[in-house]
C-alpha atoms as a PDB file:
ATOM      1  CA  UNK A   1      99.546 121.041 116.802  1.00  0.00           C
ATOM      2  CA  UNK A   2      96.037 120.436 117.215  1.00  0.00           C
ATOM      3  CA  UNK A   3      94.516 117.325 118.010  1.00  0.00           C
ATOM      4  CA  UNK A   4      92.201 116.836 115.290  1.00  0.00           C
ATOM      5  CA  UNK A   5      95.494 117.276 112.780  1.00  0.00           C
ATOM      6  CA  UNK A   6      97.237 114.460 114.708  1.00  0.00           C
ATOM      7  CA  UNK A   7      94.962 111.958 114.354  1.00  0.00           C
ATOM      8  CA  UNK A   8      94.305 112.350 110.609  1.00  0.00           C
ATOM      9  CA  UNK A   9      98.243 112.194 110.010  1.00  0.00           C
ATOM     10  CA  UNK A  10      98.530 109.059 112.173  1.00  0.00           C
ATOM     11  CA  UNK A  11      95.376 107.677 110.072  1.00  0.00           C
ATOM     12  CA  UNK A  12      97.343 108.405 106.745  1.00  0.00           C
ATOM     13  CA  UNK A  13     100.391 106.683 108.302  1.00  0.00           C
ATOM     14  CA  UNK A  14      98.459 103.718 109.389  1.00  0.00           C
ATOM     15  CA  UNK A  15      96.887 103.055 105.678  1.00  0.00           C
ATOM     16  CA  UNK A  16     100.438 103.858 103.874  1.00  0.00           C
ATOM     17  CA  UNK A  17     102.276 101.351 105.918  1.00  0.00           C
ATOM     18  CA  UNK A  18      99.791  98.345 107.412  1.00  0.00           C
ATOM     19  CA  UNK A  19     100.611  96.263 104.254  1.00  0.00           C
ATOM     20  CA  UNK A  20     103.891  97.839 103.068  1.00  0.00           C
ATOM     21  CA  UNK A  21     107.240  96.006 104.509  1.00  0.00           C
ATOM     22  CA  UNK A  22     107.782  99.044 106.467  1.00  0.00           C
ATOM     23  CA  UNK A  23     106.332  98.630 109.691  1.00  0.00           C
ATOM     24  CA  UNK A  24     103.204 100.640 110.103  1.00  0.00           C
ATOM     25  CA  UNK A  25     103.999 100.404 114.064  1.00  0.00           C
ATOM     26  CA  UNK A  26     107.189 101.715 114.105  1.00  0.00           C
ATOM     27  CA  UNK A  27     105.779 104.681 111.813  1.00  0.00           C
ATOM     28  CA  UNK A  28     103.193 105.196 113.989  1.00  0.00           C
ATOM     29  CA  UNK A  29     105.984 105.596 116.968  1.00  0.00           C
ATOM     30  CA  UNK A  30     108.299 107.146 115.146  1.00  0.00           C
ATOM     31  CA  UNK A  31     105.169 109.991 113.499  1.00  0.00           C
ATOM     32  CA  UNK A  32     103.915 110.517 117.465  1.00  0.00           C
ATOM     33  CA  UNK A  33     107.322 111.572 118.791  1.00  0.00           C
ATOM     34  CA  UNK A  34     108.233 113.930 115.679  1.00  0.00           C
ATOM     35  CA  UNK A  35     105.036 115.334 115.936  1.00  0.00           C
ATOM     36  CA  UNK A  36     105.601 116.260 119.726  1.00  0.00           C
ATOM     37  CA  UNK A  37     103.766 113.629 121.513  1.00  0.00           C
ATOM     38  CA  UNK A  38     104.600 111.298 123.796  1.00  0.00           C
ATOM     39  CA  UNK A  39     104.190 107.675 121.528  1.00  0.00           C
ATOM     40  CA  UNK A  40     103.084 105.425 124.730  1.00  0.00           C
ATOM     41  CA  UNK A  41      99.854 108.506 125.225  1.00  0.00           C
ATOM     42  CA  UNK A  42      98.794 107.364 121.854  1.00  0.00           C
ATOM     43  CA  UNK A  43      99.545 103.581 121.771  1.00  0.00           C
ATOM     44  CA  UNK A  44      95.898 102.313 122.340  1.00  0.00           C
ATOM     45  CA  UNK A  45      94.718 104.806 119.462  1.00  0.00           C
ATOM     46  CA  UNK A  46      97.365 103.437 117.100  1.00  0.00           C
ATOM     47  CA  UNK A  47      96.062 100.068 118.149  1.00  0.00           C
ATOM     48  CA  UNK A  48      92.214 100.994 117.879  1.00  0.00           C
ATOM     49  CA  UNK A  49      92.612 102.291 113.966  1.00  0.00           C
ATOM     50  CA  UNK A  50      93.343  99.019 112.792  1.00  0.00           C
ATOM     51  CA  UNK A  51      90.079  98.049 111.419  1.00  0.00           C
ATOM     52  CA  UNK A  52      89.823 100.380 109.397  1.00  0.00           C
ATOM     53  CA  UNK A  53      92.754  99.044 106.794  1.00  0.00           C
ATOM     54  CA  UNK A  54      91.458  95.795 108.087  1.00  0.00           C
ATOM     55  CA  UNK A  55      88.319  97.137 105.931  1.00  0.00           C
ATOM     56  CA  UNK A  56      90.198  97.766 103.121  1.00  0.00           C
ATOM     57  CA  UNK A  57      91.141  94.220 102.262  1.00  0.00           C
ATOM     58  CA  UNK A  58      87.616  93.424 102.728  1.00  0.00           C
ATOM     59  CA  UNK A  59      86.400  95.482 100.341  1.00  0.00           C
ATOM     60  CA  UNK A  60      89.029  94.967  97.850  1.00  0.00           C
ATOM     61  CA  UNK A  61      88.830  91.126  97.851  1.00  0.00           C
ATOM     62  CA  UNK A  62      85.167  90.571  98.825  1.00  0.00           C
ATOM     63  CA  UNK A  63      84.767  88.478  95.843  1.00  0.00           C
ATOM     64  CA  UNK A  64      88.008  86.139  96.955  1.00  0.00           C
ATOM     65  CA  UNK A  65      86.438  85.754 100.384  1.00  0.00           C
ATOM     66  CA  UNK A  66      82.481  85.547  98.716  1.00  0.00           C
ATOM     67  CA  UNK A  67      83.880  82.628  96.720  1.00  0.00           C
ATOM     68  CA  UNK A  68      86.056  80.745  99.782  1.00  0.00           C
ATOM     69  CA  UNK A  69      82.948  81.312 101.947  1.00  0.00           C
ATOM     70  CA  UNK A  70      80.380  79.646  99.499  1.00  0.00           C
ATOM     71  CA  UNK A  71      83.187  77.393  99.012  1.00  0.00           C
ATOM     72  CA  UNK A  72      83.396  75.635 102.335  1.00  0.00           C
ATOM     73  CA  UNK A  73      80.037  74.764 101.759  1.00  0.00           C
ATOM     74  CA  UNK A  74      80.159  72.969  98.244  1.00  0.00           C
ATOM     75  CA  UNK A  75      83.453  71.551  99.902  1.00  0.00           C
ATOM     76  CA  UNK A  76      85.452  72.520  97.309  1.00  0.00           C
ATOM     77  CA  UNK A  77      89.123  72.114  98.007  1.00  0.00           C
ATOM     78  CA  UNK A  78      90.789  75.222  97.257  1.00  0.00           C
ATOM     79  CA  UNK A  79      88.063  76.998  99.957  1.00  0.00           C
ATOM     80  CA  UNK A  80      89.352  74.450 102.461  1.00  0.00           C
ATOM     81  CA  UNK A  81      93.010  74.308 101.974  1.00  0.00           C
ATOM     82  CA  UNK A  82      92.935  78.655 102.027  1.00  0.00           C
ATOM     83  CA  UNK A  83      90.972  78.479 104.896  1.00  0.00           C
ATOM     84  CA  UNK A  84      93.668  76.027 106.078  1.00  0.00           C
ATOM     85  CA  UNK A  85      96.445  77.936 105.819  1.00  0.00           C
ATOM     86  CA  UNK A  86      94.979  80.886 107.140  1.00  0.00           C
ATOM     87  CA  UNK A  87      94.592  79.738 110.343  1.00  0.00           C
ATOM     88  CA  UNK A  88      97.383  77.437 110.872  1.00  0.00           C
ATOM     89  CA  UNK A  89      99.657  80.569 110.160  1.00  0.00           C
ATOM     90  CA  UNK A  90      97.910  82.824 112.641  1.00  0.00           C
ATOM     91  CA  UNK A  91      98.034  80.545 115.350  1.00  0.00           C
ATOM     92  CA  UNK A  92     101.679  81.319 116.326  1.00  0.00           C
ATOM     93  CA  UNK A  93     100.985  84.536 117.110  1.00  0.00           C
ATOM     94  CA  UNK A  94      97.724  83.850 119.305  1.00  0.00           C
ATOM     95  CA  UNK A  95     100.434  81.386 121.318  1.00  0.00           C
ATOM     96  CA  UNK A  96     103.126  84.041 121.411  1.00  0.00           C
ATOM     97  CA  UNK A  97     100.486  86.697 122.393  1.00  0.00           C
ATOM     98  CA  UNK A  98      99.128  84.751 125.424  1.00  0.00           C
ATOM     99  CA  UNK A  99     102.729  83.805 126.798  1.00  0.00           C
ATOM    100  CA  UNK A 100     104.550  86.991 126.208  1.00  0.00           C
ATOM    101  CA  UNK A 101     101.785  89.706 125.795  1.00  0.00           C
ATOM    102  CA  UNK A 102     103.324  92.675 128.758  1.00  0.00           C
ATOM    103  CA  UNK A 103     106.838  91.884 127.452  1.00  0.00           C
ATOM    104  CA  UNK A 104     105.312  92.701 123.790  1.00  0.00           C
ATOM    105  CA  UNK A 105     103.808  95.717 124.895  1.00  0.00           C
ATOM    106  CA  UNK A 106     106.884  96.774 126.882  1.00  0.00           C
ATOM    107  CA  UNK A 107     108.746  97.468 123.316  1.00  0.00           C
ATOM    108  CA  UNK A 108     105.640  99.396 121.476  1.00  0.00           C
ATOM    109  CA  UNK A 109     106.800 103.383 122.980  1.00  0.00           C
ATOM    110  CA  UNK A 110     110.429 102.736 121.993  1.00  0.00           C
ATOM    111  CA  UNK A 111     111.659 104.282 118.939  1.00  0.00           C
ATOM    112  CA  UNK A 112     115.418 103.218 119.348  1.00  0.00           C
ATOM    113  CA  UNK A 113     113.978  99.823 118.788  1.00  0.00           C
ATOM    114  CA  UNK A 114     111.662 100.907 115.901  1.00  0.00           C
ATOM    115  CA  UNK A 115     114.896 102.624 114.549  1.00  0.00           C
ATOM    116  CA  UNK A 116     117.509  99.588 114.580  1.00  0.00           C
ATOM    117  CA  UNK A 117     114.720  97.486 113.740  1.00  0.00           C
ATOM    118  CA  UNK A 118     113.642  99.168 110.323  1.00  0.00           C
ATOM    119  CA  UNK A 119     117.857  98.842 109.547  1.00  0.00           C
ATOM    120  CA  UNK A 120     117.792  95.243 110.195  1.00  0.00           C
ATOM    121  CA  UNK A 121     114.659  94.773 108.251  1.00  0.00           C
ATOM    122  CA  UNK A 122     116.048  96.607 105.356  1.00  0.00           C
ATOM    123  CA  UNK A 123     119.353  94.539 105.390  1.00  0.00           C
ATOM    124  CA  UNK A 124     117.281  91.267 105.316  1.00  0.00           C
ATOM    125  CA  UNK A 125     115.273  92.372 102.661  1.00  0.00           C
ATOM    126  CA  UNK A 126     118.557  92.868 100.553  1.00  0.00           C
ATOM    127  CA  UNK A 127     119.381  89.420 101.259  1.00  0.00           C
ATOM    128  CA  UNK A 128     116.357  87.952 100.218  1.00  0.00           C
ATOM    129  CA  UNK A 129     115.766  89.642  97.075  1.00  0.00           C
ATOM    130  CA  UNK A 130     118.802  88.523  95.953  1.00  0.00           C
ATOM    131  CA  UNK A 131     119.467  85.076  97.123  1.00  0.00           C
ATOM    132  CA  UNK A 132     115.647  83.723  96.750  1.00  0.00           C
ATOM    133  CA  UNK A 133     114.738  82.267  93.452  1.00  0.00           C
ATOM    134  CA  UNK A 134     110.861  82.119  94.132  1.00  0.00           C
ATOM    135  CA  UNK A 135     108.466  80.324  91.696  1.00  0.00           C
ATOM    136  CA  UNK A 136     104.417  81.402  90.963  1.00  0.00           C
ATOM    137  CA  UNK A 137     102.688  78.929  93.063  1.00  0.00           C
ATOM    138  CA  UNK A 138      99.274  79.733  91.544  1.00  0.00           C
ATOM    139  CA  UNK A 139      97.780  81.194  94.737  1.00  0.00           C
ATOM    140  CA  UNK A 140      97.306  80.803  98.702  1.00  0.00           C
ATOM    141  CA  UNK A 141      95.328  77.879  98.679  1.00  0.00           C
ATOM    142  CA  UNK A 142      98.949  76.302  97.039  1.00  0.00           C
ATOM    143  CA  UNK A 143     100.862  76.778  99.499  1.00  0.00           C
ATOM    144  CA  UNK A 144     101.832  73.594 101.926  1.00  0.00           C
ATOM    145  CA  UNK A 145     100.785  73.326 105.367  1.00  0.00           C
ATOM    146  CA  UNK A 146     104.173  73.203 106.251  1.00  0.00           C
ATOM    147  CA  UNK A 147     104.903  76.759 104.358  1.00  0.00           C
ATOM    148  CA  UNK A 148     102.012  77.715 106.143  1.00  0.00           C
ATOM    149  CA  UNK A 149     103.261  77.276 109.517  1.00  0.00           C
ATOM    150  CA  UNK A 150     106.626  78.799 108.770  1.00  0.00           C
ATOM    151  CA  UNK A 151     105.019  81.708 107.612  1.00  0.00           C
ATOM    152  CA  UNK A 152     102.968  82.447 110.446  1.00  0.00           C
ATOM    153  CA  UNK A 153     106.448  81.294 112.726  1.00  0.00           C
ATOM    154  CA  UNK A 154     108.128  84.257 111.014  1.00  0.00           C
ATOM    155  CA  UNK A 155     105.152  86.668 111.425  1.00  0.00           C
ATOM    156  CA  UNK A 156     105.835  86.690 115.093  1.00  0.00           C
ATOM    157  CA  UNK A 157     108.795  88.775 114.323  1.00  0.00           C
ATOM    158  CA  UNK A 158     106.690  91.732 113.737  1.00  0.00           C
ATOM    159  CA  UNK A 159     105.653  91.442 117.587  1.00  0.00           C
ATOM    160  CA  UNK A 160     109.036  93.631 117.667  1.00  0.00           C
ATOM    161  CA  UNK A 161     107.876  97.154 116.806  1.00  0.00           C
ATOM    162  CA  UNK A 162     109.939  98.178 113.291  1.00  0.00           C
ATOM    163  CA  UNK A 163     110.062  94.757 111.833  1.00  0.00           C
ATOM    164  CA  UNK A 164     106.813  95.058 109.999  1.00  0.00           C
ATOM    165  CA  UNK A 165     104.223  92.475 110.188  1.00  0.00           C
ATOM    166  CA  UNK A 166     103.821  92.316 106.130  1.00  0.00           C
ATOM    167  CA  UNK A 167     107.628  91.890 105.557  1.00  0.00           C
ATOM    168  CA  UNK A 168     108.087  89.446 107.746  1.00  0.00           C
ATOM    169  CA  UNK A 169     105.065  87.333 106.135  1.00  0.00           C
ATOM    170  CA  UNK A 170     106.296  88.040 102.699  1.00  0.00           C
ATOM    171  CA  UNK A 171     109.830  87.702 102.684  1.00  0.00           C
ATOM    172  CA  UNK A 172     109.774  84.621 105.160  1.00  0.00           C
ATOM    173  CA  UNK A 173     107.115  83.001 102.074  1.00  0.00           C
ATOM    174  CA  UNK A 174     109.610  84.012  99.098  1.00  0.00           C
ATOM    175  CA  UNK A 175     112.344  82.696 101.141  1.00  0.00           C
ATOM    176  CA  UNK A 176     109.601  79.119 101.244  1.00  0.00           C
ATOM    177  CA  UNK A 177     109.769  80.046  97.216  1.00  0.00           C
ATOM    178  CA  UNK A 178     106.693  81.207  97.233  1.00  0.00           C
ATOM    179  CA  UNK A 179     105.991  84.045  94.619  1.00  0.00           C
ATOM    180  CA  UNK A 180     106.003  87.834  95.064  1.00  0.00           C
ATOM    181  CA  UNK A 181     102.199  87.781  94.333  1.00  0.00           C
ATOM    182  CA  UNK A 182     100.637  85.041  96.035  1.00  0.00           C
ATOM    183  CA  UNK A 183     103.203  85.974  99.187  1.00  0.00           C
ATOM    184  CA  UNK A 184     101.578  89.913  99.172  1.00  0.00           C
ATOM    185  CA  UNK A 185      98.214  88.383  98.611  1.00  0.00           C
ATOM    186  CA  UNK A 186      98.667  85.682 101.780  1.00  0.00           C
ATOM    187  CA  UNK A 187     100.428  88.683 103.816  1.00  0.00           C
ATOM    188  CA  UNK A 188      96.840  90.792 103.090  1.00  0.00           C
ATOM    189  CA  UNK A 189      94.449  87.921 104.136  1.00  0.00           C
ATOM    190  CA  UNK A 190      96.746  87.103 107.002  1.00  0.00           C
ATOM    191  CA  UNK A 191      96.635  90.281 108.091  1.00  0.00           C
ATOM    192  CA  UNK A 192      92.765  90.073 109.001  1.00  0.00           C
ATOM    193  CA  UNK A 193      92.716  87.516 111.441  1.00  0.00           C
ATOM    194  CA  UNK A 194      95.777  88.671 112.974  1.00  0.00           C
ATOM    195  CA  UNK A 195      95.221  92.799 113.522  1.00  0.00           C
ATOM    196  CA  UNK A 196      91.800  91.920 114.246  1.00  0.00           C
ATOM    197  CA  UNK A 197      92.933  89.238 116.955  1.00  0.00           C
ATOM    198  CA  UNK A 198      95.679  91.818 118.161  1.00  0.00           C
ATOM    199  CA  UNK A 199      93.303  94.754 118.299  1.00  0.00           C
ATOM    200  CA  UNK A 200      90.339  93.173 119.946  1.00  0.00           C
ATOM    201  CA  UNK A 201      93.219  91.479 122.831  1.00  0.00           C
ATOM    202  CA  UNK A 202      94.800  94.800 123.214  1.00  0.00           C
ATOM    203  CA  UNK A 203      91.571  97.088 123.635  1.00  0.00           C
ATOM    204  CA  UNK A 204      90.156  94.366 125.833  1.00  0.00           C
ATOM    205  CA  UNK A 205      93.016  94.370 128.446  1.00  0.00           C
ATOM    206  CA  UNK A 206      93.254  98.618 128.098  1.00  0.00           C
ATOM    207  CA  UNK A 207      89.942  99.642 127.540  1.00  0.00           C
ATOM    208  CA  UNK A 208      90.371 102.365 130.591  1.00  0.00           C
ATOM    209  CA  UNK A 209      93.152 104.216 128.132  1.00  0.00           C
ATOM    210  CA  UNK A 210      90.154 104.704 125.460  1.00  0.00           C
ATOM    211  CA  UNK A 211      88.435 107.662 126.913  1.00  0.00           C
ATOM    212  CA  UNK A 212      84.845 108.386 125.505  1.00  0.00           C
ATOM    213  CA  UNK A 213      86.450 111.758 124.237  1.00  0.00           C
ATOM    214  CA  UNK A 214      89.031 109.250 122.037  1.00  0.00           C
ATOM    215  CA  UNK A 215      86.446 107.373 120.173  1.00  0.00           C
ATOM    216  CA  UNK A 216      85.436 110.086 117.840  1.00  0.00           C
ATOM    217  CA  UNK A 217      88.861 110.879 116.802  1.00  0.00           C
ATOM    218  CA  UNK A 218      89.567 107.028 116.866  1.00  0.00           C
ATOM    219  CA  UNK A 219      86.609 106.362 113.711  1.00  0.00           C
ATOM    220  CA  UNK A 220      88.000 109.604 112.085  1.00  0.00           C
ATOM    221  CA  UNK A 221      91.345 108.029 112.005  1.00  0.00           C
ATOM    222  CA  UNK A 222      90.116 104.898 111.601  1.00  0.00           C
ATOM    223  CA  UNK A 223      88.237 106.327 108.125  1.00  0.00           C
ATOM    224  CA  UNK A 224      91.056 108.292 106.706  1.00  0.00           C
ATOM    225  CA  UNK A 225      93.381 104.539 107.439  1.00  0.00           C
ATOM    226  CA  UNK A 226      90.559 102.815 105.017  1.00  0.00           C
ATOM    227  CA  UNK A 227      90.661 105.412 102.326  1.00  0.00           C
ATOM    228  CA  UNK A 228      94.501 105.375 102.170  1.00  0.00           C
ATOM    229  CA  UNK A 229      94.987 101.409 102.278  1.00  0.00           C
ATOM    230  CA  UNK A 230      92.771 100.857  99.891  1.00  0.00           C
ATOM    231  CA  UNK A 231      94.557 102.943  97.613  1.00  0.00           C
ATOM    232  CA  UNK A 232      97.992 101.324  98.620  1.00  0.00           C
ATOM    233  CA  UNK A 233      96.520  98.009  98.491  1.00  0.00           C
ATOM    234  CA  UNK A 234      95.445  98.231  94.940  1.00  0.00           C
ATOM    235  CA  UNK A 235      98.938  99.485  93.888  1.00  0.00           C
ATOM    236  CA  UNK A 236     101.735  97.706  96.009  1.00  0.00           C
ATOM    237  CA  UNK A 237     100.693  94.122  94.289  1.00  0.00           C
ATOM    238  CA  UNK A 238     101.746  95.627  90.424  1.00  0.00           C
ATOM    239  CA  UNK A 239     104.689  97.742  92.234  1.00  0.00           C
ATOM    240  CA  UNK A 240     106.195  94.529  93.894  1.00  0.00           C
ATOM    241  CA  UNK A 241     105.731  92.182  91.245  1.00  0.00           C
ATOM    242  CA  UNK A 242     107.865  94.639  88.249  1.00  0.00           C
ATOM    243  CA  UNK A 243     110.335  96.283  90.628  1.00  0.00           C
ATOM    244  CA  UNK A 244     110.799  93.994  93.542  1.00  0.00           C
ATOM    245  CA  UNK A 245     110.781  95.174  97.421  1.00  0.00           C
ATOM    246  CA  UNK A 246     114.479  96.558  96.772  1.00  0.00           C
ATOM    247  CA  UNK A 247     113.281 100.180  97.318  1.00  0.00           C
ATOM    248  CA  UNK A 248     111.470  99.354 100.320  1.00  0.00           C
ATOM    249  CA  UNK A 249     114.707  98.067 101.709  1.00  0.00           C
ATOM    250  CA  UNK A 250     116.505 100.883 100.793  1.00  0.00           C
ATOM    251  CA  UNK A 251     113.843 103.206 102.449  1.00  0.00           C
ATOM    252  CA  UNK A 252     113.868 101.530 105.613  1.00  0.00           C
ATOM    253  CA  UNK A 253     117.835 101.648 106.134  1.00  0.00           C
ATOM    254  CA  UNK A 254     117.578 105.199 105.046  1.00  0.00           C
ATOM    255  CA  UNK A 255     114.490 105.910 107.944  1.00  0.00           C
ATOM    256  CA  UNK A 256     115.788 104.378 110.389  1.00  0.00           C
ATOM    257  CA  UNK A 257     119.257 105.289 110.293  1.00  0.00           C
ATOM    258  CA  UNK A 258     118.140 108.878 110.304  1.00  0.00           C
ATOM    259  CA  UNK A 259     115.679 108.010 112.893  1.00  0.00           C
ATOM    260  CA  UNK A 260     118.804 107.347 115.155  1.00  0.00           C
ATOM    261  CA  UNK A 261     120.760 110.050 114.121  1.00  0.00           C
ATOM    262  CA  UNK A 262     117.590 112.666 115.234  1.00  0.00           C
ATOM    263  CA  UNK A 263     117.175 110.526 118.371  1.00  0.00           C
ATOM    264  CA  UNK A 264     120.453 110.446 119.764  1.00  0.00           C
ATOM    265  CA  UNK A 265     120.784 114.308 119.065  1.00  0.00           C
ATOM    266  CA  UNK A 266     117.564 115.641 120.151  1.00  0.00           C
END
């Protein structure tokens, strides 16, 4: 397969899943390997396409962040308490980052992991959706400081490739009883501070794995990521508030179970 076709697929793959409770890692694995190609060769390009769905939410809610911006200044509350809660639930990960970062990185080519991961994830979803009673809390800047917190403890799950970074985020809020929407919406904004953070740590400790060949086919993939998360992006809020993440769940028991079937046979 040629290159060029690679790293558009893995672009598409990267804006499907970054804020889907799939795990846009473990797709990313998972794509390399049943493409052909060895998934640790094409870690730091997984890694490096990140902004461009990071874009995506930028673009989409440029008025939210327009308005929490100007709000800091005119001190309004809801600007602070968002703010707030933003950062108090991304600094577990920066802590579990720093302590545990080559153990992390150890699990990011496995795709037995990714596999039994995506069940698990499924499973818990399952469990969730029909034991958690969540009630609309009116927004992020709502939530506590201790929801906050337990949000961004759970996030660290995704640090395991095939858990999903969104999932975690939302389903450990609903389980807080935070609402479907305001828990996608925090899981979005959360997600800038956090792939930026991750993306920025990892390229900075492996910049000798981005050759200057890679960084063309790093902003193509990087482009073709933006165009398809902002399409997601727009949808998955309406999806998830009418039908629920139950067919998410059931996709991700389905994937990864046959992801173990094809990787114990092949």
């Amino acid at each position: 397969m040629p290159i060029l076709w690679l790293v558009v697929i893995l672009g598409i793959v990267e804006g499907l899943t970054e804020y889907l409770p799939v795990s846009s890692t473990g797709h990313l694995i998972l794509a390399t390997e049943l493409l052909g190609f060895k998934a640790s060769d094409w870690e730091a390009f997984n890694v490096a396409i990140q902004p461009g769905a990071i874009l995506a939410i930028i673009v989409l809610y440029w008025r939210t962040f327009w308005n929490v911006f100007t709000g800091l200044f005119r001190r309004d509350p809801d600007a602070w308490r968002f703010t707030r809660n933003l950062v108090v639930a991304c600094l577990p990960a920066v802590v579990l980052a720093l302590l545990l970062g080559d153990q992390i990185e150890a699990l990011l080519g496995n795709a037995v992991v990714v596999a039994w991961a995506l069940i698990i994830g499924g499973v818990a979803i399952l469990i969730i959706e029909r034991l958690v009673k969540p009630k609309d809390c009116g927004g992020v800047q709502n939530l506590t400081l201790k929801q906050s917190a337990l949000v961004g403890a759970v996030q660290c799950l995704a640090m395991i490739p095939g858990v999903s970074r969104s999932g975690a985020t939302i389903l450990g809020a609903m389980a807080l009883g935070v609402d479907r929407k305001t828990a996608a919406e925090f899981s979005f904004f959360l997600a800038m501070p956090t792939l930026s953070g991750a993306t920025v740590y990892y390229l900075a400790r492996h910049h000798d794995q981005v050759p200057a060949e890679m960084v063309g086919n790093i902003l193509i993939g990087a482009a073709v990521s933006f165009v398809v998360a902002l399409v997601v992006v727009k949808l998955f809020v309406g999806f998830v508030t009418r039908y629920g993440f139950g067919p998410f769940a059931w996709y991700r028991i389905i994937a990864g179970s046959a992801a173990l079937v094809w990787l114990t046979l092949r």
